[in-house]
PDB file of N, CA and C in Angstrom:
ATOM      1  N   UNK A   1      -1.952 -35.023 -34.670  1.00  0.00           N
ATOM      2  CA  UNK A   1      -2.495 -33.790 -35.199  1.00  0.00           C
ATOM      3  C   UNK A   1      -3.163 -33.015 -34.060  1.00  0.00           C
ATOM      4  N   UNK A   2      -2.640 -31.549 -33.957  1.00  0.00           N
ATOM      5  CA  UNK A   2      -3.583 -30.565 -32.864  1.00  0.00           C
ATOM      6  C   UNK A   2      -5.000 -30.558 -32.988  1.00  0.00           C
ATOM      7  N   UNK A   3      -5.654 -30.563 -32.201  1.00  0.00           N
ATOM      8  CA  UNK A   3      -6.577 -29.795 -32.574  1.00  0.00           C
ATOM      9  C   UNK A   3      -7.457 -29.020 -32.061  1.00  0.00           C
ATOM     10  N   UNK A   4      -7.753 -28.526 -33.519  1.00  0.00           N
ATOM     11  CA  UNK A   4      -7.921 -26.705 -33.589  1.00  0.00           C
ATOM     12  C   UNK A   4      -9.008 -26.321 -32.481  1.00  0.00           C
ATOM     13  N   UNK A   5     -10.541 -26.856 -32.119  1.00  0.00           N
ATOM     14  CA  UNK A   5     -11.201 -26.231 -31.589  1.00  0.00           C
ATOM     15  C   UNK A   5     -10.919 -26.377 -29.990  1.00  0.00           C
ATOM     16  N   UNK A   6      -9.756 -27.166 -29.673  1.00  0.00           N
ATOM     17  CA  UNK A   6      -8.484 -26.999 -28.258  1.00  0.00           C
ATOM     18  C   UNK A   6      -7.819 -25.660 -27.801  1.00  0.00           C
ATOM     19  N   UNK A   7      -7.410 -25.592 -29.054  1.00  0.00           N
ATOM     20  CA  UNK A   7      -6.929 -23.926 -29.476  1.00  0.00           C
ATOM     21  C   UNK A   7      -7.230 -22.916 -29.163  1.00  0.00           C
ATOM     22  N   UNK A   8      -9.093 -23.001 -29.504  1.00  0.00           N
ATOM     23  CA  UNK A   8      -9.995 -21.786 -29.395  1.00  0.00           C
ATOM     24  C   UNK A   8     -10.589 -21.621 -28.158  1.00  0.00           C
ATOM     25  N   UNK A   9     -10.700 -22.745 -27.720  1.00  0.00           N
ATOM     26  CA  UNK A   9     -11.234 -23.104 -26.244  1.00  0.00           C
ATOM     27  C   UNK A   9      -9.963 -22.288 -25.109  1.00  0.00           C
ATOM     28  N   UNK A  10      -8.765 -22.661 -25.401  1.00  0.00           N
ATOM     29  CA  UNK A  10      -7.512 -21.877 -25.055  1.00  0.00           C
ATOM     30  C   UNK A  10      -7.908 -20.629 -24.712  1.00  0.00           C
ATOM     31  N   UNK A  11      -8.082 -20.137 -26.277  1.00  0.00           N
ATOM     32  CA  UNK A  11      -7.672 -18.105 -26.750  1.00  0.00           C
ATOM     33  C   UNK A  11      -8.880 -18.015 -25.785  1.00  0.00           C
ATOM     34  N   UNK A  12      -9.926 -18.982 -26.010  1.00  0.00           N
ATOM     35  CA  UNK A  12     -11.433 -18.066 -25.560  1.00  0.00           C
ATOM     36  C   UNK A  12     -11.224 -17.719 -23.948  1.00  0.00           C
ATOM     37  N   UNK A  13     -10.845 -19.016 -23.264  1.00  0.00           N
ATOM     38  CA  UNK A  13     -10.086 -18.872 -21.872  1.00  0.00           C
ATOM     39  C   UNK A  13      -9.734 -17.906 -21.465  1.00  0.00           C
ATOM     40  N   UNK A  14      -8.507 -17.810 -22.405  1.00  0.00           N
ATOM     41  CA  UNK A  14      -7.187 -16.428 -21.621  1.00  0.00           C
ATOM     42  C   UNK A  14      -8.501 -15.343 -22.404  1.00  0.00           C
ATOM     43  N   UNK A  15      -8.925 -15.142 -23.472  1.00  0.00           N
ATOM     44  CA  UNK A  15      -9.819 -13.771 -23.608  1.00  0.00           C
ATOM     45  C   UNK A  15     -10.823 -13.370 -22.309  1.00  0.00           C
ATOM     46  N   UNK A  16     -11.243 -14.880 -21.895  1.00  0.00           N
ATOM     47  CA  UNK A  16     -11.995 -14.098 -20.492  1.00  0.00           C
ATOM     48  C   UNK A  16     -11.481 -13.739 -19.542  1.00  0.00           C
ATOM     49  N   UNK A  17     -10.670 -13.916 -19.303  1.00  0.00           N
ATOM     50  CA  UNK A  17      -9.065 -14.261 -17.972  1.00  0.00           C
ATOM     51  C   UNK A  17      -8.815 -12.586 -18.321  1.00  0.00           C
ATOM     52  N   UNK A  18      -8.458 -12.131 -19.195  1.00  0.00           N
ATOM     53  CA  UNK A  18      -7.890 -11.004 -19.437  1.00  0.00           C
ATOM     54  C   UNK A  18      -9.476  -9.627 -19.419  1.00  0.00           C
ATOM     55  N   UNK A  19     -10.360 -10.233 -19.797  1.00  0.00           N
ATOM     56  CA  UNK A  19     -11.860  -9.411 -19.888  1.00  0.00           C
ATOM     57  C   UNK A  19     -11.910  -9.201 -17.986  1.00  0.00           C
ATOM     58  N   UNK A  20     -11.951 -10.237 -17.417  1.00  0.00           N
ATOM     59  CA  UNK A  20     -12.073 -10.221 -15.953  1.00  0.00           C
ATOM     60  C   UNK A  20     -10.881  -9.265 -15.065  1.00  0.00           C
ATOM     61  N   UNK A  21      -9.539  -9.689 -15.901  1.00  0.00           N
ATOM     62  CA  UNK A  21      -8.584  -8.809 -14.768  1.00  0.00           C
ATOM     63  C   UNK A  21      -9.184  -7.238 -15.689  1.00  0.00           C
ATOM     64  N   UNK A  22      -9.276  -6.964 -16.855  1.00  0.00           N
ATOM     65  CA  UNK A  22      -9.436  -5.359 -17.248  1.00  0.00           C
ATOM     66  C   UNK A  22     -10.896  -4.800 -16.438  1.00  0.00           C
ATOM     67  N   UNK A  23     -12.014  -5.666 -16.365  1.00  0.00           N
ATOM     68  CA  UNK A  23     -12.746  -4.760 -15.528  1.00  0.00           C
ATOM     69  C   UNK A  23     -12.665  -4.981 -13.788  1.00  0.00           C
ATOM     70  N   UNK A  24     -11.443  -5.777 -13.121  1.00  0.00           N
ATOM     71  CA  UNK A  24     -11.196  -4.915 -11.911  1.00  0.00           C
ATOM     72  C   UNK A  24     -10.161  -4.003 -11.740  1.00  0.00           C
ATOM     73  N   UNK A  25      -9.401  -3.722 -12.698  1.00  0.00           N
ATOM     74  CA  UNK A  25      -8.692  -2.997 -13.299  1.00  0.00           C
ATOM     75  C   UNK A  25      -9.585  -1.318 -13.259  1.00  0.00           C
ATOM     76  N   UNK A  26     -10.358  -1.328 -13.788  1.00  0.00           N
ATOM     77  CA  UNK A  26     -11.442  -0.228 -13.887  1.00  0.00           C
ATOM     78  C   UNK A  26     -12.306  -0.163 -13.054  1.00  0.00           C
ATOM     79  N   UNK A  27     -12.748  -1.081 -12.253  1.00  0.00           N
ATOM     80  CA  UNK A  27     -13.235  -1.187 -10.696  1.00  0.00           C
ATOM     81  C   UNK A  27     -12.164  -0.363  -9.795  1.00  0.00           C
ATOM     82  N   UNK A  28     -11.435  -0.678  -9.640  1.00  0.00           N
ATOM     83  CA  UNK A  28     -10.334  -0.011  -8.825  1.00  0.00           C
ATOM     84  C   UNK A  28      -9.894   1.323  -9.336  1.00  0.00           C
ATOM     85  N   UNK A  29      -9.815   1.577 -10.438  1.00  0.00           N
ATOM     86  CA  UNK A  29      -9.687   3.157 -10.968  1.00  0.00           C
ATOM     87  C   UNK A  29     -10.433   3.997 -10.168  1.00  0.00           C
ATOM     88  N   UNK A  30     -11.697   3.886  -9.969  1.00  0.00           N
ATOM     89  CA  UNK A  30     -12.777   4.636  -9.153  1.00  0.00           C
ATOM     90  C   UNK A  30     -11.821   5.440  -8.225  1.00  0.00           C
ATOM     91  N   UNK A  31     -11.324   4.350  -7.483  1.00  0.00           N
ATOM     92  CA  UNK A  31     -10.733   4.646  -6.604  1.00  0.00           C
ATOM     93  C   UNK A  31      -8.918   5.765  -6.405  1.00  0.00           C
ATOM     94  N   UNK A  32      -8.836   5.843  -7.490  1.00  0.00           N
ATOM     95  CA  UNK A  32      -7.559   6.253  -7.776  1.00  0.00           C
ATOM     96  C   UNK A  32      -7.327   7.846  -8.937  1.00  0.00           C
ATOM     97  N   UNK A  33      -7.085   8.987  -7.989  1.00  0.00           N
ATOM     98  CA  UNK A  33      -7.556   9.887  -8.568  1.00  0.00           C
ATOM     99  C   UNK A  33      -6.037  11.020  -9.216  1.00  0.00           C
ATOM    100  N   UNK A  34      -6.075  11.377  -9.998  1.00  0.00           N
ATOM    101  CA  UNK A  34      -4.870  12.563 -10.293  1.00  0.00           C
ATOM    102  C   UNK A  34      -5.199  13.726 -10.163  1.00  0.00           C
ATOM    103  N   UNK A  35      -4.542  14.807 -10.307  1.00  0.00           N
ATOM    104  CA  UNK A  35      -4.896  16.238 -10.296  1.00  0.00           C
ATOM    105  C   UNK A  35      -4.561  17.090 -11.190  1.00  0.00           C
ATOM    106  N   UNK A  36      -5.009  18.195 -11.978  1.00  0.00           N
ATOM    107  CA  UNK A  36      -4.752  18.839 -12.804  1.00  0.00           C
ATOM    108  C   UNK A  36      -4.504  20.343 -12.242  1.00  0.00           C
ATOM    109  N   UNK A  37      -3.900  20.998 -12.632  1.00  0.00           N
ATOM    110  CA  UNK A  37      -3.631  22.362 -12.212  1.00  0.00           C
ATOM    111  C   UNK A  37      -3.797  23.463 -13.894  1.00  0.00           C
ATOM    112  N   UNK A  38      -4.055  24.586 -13.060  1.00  0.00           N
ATOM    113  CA  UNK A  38      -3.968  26.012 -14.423  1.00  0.00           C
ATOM    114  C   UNK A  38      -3.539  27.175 -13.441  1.00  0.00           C
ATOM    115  N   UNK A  39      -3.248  28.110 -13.832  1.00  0.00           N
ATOM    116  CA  UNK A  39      -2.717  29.085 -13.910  1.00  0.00           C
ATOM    117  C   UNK A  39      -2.150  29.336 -12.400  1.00  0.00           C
ATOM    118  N   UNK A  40      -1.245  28.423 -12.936  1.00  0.00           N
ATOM    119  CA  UNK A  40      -0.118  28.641 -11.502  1.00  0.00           C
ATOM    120  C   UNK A  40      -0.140  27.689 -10.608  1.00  0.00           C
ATOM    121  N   UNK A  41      -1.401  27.035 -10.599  1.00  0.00           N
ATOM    122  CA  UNK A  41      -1.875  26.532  -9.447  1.00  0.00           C
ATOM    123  C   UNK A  41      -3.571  27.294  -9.012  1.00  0.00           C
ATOM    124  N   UNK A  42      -3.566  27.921  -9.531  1.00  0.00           N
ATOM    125  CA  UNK A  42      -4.954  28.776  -8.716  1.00  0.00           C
ATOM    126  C   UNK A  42      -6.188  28.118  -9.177  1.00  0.00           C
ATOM    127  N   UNK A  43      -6.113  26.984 -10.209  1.00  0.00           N
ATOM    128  CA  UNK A  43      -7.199  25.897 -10.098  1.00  0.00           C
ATOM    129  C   UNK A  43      -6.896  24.378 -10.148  1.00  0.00           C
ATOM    130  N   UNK A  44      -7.005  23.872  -8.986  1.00  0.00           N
ATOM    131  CA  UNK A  44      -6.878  22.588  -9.199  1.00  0.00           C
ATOM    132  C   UNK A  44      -8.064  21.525  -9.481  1.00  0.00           C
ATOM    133  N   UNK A  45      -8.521  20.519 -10.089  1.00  0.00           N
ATOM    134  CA  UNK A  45      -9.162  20.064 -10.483  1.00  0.00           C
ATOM    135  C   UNK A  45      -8.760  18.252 -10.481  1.00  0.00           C
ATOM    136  N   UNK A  46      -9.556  17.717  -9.460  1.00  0.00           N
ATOM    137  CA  UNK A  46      -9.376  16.555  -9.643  1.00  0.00           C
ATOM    138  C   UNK A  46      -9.831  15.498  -9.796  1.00  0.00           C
ATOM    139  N   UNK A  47      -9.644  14.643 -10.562  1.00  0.00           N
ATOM    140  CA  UNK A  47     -10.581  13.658 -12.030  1.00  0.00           C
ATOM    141  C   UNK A  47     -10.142  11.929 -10.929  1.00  0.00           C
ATOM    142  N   UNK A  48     -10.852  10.755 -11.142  1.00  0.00           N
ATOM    143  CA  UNK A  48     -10.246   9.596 -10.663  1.00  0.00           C
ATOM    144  C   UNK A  48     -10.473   8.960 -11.679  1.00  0.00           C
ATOM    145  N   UNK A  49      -9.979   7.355 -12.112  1.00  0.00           N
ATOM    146  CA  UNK A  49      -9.947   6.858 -12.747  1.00  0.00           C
ATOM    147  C   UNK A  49     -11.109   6.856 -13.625  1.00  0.00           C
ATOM    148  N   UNK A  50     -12.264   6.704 -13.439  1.00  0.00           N
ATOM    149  CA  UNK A  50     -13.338   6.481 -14.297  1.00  0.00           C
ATOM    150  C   UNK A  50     -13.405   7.615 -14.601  1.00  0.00           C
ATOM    151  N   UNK A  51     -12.905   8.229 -14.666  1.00  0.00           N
ATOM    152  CA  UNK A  51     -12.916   9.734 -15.714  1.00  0.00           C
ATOM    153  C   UNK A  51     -13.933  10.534 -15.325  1.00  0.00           C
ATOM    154  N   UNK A  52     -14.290  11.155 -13.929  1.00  0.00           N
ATOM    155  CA  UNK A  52     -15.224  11.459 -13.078  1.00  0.00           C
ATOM    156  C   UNK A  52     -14.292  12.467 -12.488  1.00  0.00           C
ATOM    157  N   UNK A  53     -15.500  13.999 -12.488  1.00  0.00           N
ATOM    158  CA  UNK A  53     -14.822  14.820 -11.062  1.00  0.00           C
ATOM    159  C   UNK A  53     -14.801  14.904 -10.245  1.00  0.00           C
ATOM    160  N   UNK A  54     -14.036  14.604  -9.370  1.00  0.00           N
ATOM    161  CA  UNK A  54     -14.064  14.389  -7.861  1.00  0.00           C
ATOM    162  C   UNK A  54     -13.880  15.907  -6.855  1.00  0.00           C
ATOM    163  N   UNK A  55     -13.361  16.643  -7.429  1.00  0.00           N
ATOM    164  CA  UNK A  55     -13.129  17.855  -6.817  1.00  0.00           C
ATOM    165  C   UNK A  55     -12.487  19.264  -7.896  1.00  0.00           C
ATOM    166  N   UNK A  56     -12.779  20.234  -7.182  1.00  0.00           N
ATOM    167  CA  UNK A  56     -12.242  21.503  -7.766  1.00  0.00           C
ATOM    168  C   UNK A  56     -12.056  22.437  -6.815  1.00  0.00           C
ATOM    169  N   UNK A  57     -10.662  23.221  -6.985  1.00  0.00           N
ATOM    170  CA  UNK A  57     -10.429  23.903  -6.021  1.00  0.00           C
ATOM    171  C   UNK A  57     -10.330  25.445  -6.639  1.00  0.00           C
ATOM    172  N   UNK A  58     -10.773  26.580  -6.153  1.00  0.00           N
ATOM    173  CA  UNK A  58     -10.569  27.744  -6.853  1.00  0.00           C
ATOM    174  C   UNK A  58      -9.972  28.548  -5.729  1.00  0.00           C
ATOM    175  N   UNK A  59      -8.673  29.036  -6.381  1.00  0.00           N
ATOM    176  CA  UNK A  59      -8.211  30.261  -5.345  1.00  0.00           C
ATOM    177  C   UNK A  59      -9.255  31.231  -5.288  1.00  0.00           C
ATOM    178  N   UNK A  60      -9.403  31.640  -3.911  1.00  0.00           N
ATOM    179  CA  UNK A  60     -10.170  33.038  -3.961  1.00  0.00           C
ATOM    180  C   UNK A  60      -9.606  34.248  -4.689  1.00  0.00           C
ATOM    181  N   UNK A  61      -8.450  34.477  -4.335  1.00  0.00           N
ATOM    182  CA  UNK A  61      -7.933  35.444  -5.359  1.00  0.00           C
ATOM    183  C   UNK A  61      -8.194  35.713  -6.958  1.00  0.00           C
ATOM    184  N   UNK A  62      -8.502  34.691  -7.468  1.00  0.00           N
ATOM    185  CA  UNK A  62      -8.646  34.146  -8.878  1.00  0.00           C
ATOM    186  C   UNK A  62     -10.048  35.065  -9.160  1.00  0.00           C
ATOM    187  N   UNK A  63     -10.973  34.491  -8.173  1.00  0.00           N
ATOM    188  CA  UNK A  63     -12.128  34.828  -8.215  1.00  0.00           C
ATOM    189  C   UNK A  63     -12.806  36.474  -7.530  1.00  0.00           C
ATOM    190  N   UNK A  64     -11.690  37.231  -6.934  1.00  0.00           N
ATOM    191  CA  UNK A  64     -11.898  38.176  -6.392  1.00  0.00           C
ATOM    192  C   UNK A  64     -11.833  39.600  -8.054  1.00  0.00           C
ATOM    193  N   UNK A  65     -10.920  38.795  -8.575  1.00  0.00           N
ATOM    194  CA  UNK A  65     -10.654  39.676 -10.471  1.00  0.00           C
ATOM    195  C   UNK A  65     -11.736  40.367 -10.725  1.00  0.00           C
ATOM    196  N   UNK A  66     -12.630  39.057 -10.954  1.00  0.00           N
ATOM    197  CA  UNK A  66     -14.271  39.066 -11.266  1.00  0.00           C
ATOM    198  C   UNK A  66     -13.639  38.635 -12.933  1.00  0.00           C
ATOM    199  N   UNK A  67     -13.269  38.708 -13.277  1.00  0.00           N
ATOM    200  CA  UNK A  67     -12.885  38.553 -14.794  1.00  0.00           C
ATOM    201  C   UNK A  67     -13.636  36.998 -15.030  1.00  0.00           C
ATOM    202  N   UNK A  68     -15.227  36.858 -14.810  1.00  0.00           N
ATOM    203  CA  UNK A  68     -15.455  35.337 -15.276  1.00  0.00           C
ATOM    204  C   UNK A  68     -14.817  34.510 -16.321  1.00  0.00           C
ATOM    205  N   UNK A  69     -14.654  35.034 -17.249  1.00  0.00           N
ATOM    206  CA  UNK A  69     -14.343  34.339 -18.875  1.00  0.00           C
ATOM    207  C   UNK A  69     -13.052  33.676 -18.223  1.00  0.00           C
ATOM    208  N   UNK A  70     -11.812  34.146 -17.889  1.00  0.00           N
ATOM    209  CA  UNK A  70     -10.845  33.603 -17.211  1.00  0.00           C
ATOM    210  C   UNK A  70     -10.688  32.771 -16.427  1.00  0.00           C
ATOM    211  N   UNK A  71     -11.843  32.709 -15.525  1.00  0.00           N
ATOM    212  CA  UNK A  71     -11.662  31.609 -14.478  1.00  0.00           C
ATOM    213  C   UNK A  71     -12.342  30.089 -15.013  1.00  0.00           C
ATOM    214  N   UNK A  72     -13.162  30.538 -15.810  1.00  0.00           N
ATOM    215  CA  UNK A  72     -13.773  29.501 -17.161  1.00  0.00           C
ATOM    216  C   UNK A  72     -12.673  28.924 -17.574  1.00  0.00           C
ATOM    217  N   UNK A  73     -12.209  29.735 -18.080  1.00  0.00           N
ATOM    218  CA  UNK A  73     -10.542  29.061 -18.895  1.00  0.00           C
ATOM    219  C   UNK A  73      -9.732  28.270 -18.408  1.00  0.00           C
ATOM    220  N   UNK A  74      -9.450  29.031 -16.794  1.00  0.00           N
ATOM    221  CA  UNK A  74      -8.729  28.297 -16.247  1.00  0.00           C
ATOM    222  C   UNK A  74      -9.196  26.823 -15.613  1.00  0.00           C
ATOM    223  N   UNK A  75     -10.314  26.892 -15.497  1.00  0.00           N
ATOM    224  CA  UNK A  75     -11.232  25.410 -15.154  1.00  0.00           C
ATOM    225  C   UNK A  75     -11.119  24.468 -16.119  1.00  0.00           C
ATOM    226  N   UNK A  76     -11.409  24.972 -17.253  1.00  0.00           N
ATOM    227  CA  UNK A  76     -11.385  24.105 -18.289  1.00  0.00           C
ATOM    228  C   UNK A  76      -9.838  23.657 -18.420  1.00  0.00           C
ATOM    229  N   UNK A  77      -8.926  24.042 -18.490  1.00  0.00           N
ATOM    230  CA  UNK A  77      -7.611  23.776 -18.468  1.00  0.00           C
ATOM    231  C   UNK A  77      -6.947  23.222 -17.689  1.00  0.00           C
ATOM    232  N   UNK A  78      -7.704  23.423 -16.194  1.00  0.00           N
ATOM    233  CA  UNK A  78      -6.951  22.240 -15.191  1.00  0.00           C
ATOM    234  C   UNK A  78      -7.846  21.000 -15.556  1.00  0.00           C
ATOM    235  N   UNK A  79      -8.912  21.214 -15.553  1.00  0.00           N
ATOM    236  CA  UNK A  79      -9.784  19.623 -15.985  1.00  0.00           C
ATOM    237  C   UNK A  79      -9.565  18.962 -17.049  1.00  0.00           C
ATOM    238  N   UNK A  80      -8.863  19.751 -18.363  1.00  0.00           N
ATOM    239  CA  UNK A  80      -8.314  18.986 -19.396  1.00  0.00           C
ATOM    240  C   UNK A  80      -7.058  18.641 -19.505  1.00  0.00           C
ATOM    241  N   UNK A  81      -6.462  19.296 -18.252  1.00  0.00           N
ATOM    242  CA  UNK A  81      -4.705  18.774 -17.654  1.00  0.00           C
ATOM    243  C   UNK A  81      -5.412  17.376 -17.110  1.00  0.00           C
ATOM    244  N   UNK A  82      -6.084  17.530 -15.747  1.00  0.00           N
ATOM    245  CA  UNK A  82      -6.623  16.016 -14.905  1.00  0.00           C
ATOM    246  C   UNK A  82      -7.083  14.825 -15.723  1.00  0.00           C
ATOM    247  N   UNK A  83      -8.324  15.210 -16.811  1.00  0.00           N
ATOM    248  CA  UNK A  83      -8.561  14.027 -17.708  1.00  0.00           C
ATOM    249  C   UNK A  83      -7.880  13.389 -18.442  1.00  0.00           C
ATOM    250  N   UNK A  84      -6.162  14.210 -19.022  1.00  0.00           N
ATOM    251  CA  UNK A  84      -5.436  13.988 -19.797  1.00  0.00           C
ATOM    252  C   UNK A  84      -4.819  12.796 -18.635  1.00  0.00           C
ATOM    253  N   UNK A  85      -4.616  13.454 -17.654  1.00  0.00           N
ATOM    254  CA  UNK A  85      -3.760  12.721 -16.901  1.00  0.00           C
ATOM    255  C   UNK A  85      -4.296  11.353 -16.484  1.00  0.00           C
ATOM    256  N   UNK A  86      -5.738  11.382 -15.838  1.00  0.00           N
ATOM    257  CA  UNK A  86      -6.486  10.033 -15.708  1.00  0.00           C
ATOM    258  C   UNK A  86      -6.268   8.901 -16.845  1.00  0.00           C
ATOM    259  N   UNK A  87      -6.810   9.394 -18.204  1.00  0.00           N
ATOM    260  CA  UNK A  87      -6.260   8.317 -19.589  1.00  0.00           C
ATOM    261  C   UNK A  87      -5.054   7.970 -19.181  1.00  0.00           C
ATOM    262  N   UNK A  88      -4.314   8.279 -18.767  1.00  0.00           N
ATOM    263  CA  UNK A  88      -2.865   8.342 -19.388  1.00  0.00           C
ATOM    264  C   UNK A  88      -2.454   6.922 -17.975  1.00  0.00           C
ATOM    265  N   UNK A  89      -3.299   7.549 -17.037  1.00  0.00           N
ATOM    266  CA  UNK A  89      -3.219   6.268 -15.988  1.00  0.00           C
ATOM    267  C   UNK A  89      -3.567   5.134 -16.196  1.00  0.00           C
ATOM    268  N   UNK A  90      -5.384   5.261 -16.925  1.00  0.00           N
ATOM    269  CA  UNK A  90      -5.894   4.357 -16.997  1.00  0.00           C
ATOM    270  C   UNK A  90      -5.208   3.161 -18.472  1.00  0.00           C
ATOM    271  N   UNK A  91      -4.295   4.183 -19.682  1.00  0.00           N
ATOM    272  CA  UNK A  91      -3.563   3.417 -20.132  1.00  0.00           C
ATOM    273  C   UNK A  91      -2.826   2.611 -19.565  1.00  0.00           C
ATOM    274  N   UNK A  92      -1.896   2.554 -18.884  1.00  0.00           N
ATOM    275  CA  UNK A  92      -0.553   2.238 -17.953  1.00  0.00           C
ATOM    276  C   UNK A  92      -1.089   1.042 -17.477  1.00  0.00           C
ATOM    277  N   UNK A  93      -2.338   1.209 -16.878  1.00  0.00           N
ATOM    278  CA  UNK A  93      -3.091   0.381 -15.897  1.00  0.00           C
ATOM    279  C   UNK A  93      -3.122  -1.287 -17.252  1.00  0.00           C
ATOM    280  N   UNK A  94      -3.874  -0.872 -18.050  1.00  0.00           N
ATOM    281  CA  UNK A  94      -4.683  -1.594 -19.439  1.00  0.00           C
ATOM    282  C   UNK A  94      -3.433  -2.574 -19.858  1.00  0.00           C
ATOM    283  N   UNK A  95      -2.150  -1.623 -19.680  1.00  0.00           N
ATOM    284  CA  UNK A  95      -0.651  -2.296 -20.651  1.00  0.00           C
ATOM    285  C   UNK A  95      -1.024  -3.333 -19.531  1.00  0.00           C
ATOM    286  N   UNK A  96      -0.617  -3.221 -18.050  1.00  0.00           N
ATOM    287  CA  UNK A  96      -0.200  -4.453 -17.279  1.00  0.00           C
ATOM    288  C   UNK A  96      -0.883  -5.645 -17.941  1.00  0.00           C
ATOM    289  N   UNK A  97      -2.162  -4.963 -17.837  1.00  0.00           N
ATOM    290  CA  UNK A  97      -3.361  -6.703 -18.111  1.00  0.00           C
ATOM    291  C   UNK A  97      -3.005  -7.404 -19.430  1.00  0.00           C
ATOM    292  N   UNK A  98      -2.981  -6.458 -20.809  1.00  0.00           N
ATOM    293  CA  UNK A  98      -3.113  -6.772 -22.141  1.00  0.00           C
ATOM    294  C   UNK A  98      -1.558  -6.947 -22.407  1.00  0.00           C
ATOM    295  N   UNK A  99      -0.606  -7.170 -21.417  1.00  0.00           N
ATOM    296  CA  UNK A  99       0.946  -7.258 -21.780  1.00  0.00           C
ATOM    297  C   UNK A  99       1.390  -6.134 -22.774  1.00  0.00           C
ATOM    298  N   UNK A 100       1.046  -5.148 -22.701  1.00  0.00           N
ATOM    299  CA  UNK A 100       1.692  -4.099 -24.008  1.00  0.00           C
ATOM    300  C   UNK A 100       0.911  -4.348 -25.427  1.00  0.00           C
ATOM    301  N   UNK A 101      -0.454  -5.064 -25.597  1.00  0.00           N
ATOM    302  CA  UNK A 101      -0.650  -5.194 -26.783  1.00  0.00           C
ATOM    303  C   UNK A 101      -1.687  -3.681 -26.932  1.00  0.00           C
ATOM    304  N   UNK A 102      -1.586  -3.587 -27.831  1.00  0.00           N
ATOM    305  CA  UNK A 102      -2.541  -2.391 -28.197  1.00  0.00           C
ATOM    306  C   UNK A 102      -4.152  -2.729 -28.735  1.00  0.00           C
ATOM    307  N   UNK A 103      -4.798  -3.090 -28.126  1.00  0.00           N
ATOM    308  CA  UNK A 103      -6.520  -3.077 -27.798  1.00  0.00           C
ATOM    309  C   UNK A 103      -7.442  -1.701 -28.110  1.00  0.00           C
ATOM    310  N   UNK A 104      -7.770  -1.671 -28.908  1.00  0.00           N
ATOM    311  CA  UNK A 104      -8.394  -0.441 -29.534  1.00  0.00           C
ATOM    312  C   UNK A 104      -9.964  -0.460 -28.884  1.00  0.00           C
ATOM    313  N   UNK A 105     -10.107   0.634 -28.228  1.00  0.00           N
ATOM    314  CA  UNK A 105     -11.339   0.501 -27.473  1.00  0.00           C
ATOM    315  C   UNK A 105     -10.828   0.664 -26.079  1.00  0.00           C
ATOM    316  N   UNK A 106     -10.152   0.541 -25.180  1.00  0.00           N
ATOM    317  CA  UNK A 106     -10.154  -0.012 -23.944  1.00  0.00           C
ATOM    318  C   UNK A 106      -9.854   0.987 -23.301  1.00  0.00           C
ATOM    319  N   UNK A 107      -9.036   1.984 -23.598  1.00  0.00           N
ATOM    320  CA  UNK A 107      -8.699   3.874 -22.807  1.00  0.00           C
ATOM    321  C   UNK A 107      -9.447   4.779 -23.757  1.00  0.00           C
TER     322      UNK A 107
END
């Protein structure tokens, strides 16, 4: 006969095994950044893994308009292109560790 609290001792194992590779997993994100763009290119905006801004770039031209409300827009739109894009990494990243299981909480 198995037995069971062998089992749990197991799952509990690989649960820390897998807790340990996901936060250097997210240790290393820091380090690993995407970029978002808006209107054309004339704002780039760039986010790294921990979902942090690392930079923003504004054409001068953009800003020569004077049209503030617009260049608002366009900020907000490359930074919600970049953050989209960071998740979308930091998913990808999450599948390797969790083998494709879906972990609610973790992106």
């Amino acid at each position: 006969m198995k037995n069971p609290m062998g089992n749990m001792g197991n799952l509990l194992k690989q649960a820390q095994a897998m807790q340990a590779q996901m936060a250097k997993v997210q240790e290393q994100a820091s380090s690993k950044t995407v970029t978002g763009t808006a209107g054309g290119g004339s704002v780039t905006v760039t986010v790294n893994g921990a979902m942090q801004l690392v930079g923003i770039v504004i054409d001068p031209e953009v800003v020569k308009s004077g049209d503030v409300e617009m260049v608002q827009d366009l900020v907000m739109a490359a930074s919600n292109d970049a953050l989209k894009k960071a998740r979308e990494m930091m998913a990808d990243a999450m599948k390797l560790v969790t083998g494709g299981m879906n972990v609610p909480g973790l992106t």
